[in-house]
C-alpha atoms as a PDB file:
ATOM      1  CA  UNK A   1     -21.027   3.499   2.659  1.00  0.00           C
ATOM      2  CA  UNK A   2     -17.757   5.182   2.950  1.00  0.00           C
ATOM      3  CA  UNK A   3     -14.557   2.853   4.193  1.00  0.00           C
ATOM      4  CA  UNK A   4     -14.478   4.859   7.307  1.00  0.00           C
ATOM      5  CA  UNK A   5     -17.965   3.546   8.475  1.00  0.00           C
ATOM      6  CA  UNK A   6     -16.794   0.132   8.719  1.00  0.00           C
ATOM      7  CA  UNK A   7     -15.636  -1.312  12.023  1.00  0.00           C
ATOM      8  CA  UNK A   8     -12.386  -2.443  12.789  1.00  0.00           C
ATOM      9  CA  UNK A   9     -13.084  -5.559  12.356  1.00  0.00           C
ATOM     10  CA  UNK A  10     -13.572  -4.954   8.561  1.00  0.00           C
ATOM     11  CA  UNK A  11     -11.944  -2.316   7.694  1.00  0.00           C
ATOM     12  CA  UNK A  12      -8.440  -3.503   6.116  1.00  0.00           C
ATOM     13  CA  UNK A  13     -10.195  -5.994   3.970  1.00  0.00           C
ATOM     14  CA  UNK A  14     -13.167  -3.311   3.397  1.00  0.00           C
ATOM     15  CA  UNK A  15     -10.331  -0.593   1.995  1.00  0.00           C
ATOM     16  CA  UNK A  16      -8.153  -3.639   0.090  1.00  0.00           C
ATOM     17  CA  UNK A  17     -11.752  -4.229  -2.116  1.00  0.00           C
ATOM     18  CA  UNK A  18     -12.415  -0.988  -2.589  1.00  0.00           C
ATOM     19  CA  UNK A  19      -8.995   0.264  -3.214  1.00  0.00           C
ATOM     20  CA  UNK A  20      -8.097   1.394  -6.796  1.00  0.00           C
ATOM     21  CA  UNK A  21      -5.017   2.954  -6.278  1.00  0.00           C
ATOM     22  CA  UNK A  22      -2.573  -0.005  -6.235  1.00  0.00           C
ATOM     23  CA  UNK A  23       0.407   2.036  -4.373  1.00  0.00           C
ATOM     24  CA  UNK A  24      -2.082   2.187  -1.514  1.00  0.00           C
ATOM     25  CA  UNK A  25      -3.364  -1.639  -1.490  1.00  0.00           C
ATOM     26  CA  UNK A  26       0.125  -2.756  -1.982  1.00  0.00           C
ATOM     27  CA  UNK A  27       0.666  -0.770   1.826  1.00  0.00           C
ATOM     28  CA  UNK A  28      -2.476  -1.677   3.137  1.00  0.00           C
ATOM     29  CA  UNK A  29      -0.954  -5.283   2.207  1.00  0.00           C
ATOM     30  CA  UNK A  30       2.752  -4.605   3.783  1.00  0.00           C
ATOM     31  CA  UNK A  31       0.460  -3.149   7.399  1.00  0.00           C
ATOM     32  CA  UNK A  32      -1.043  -6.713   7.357  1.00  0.00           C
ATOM     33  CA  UNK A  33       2.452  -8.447   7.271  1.00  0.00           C
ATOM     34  CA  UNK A  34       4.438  -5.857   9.716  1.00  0.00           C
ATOM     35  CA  UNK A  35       1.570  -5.664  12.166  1.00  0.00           C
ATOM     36  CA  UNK A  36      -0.245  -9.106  12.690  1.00  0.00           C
ATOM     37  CA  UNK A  37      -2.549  -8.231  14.696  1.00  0.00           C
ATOM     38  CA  UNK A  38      -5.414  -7.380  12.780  1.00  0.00           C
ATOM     39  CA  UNK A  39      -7.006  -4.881  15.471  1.00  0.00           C
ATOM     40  CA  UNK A  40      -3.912  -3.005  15.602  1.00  0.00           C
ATOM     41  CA  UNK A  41      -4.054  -2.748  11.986  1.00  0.00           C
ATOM     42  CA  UNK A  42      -7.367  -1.760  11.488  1.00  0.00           C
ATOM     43  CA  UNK A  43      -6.435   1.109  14.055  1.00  0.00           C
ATOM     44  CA  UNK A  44      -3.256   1.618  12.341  1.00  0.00           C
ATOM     45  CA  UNK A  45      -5.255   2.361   8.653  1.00  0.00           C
ATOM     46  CA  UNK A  46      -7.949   4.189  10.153  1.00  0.00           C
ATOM     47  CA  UNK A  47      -5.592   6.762  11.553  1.00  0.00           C
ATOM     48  CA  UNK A  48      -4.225   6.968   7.601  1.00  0.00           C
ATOM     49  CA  UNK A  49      -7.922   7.395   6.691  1.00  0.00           C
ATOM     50  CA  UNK A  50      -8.858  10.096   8.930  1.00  0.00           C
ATOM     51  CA  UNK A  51      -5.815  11.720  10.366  1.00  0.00           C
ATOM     52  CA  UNK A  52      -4.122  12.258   6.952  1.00  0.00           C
ATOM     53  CA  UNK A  53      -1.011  10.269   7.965  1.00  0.00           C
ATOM     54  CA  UNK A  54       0.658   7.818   5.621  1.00  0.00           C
ATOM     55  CA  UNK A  55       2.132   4.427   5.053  1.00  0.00           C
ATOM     56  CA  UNK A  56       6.072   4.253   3.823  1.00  0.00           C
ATOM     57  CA  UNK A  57       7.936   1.669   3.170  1.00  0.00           C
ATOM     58  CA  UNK A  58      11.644   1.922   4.006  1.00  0.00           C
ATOM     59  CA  UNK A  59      14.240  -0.946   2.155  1.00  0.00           C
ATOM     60  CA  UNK A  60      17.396  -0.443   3.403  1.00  0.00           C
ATOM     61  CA  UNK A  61      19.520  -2.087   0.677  1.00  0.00           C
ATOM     62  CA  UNK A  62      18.071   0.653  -1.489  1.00  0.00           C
ATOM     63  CA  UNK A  63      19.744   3.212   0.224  1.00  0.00           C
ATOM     64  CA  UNK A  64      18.979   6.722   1.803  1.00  0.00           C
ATOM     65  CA  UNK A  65      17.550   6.864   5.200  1.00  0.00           C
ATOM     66  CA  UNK A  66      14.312   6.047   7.497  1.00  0.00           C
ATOM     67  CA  UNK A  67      11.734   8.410   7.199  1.00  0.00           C
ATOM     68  CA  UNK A  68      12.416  11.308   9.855  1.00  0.00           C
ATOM     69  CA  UNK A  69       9.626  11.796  12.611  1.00  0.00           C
ATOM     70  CA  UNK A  70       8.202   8.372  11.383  1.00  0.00           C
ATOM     71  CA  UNK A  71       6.696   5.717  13.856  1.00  0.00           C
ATOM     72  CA  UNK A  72       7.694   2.145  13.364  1.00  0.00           C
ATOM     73  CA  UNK A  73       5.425   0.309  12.096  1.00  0.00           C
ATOM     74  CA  UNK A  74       7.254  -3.023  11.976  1.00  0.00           C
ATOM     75  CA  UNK A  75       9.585  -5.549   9.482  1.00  0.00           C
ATOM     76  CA  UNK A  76       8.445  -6.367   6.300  1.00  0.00           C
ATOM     77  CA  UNK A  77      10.323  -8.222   3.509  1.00  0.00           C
ATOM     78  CA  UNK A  78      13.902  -6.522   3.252  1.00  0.00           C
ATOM     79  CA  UNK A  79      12.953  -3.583   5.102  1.00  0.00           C
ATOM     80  CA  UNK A  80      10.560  -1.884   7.443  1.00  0.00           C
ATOM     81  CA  UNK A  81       6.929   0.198   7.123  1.00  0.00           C
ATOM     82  CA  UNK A  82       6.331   3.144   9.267  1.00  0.00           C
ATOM     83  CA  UNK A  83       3.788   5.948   9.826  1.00  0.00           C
ATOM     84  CA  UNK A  84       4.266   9.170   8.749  1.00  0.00           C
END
């Protein structure tokens, strides 16, 4: 059954098992921490998953800038994720 079939409900832990690209769990991981509410999430990776949009993380003390266009996703650990 492909990730996509799974409901909300199931479908950030569903990706994080089947994942084997570790950029992308690591992400997945950083959406559960800026965005705590798990059905937000869940709609959050599903629109990655279907709608070809991506996770970025943004650190500040690393320099450069934001992603342009991006939608905030919310604070993680030094910095911020957002959708692309």
């Amino acid at each position: 059954m492909p990730v996509t079939d799974l409901p909300n409900a199931a479908l950030v832990e569903g990706f994080l098992a089947s994942c084997t690209n570790s950029e992308d769990a690591s992400l997945v991981k950083l959406l559960t921490i800026a965005e705590q509410n798990s059905e937000s999430a869940a709609k959050i990776l599903r629109r990655c998953l279907t709608s070809g949009r991506s996770l970025v993380a943004y650190y500040p003390g690393l320099g450069g800038a934001a992603p342009a266009k991006a939608t905030l996703v919310g604070s993680i650990p030094d910095g911020a994720l957002y959708l692309v």
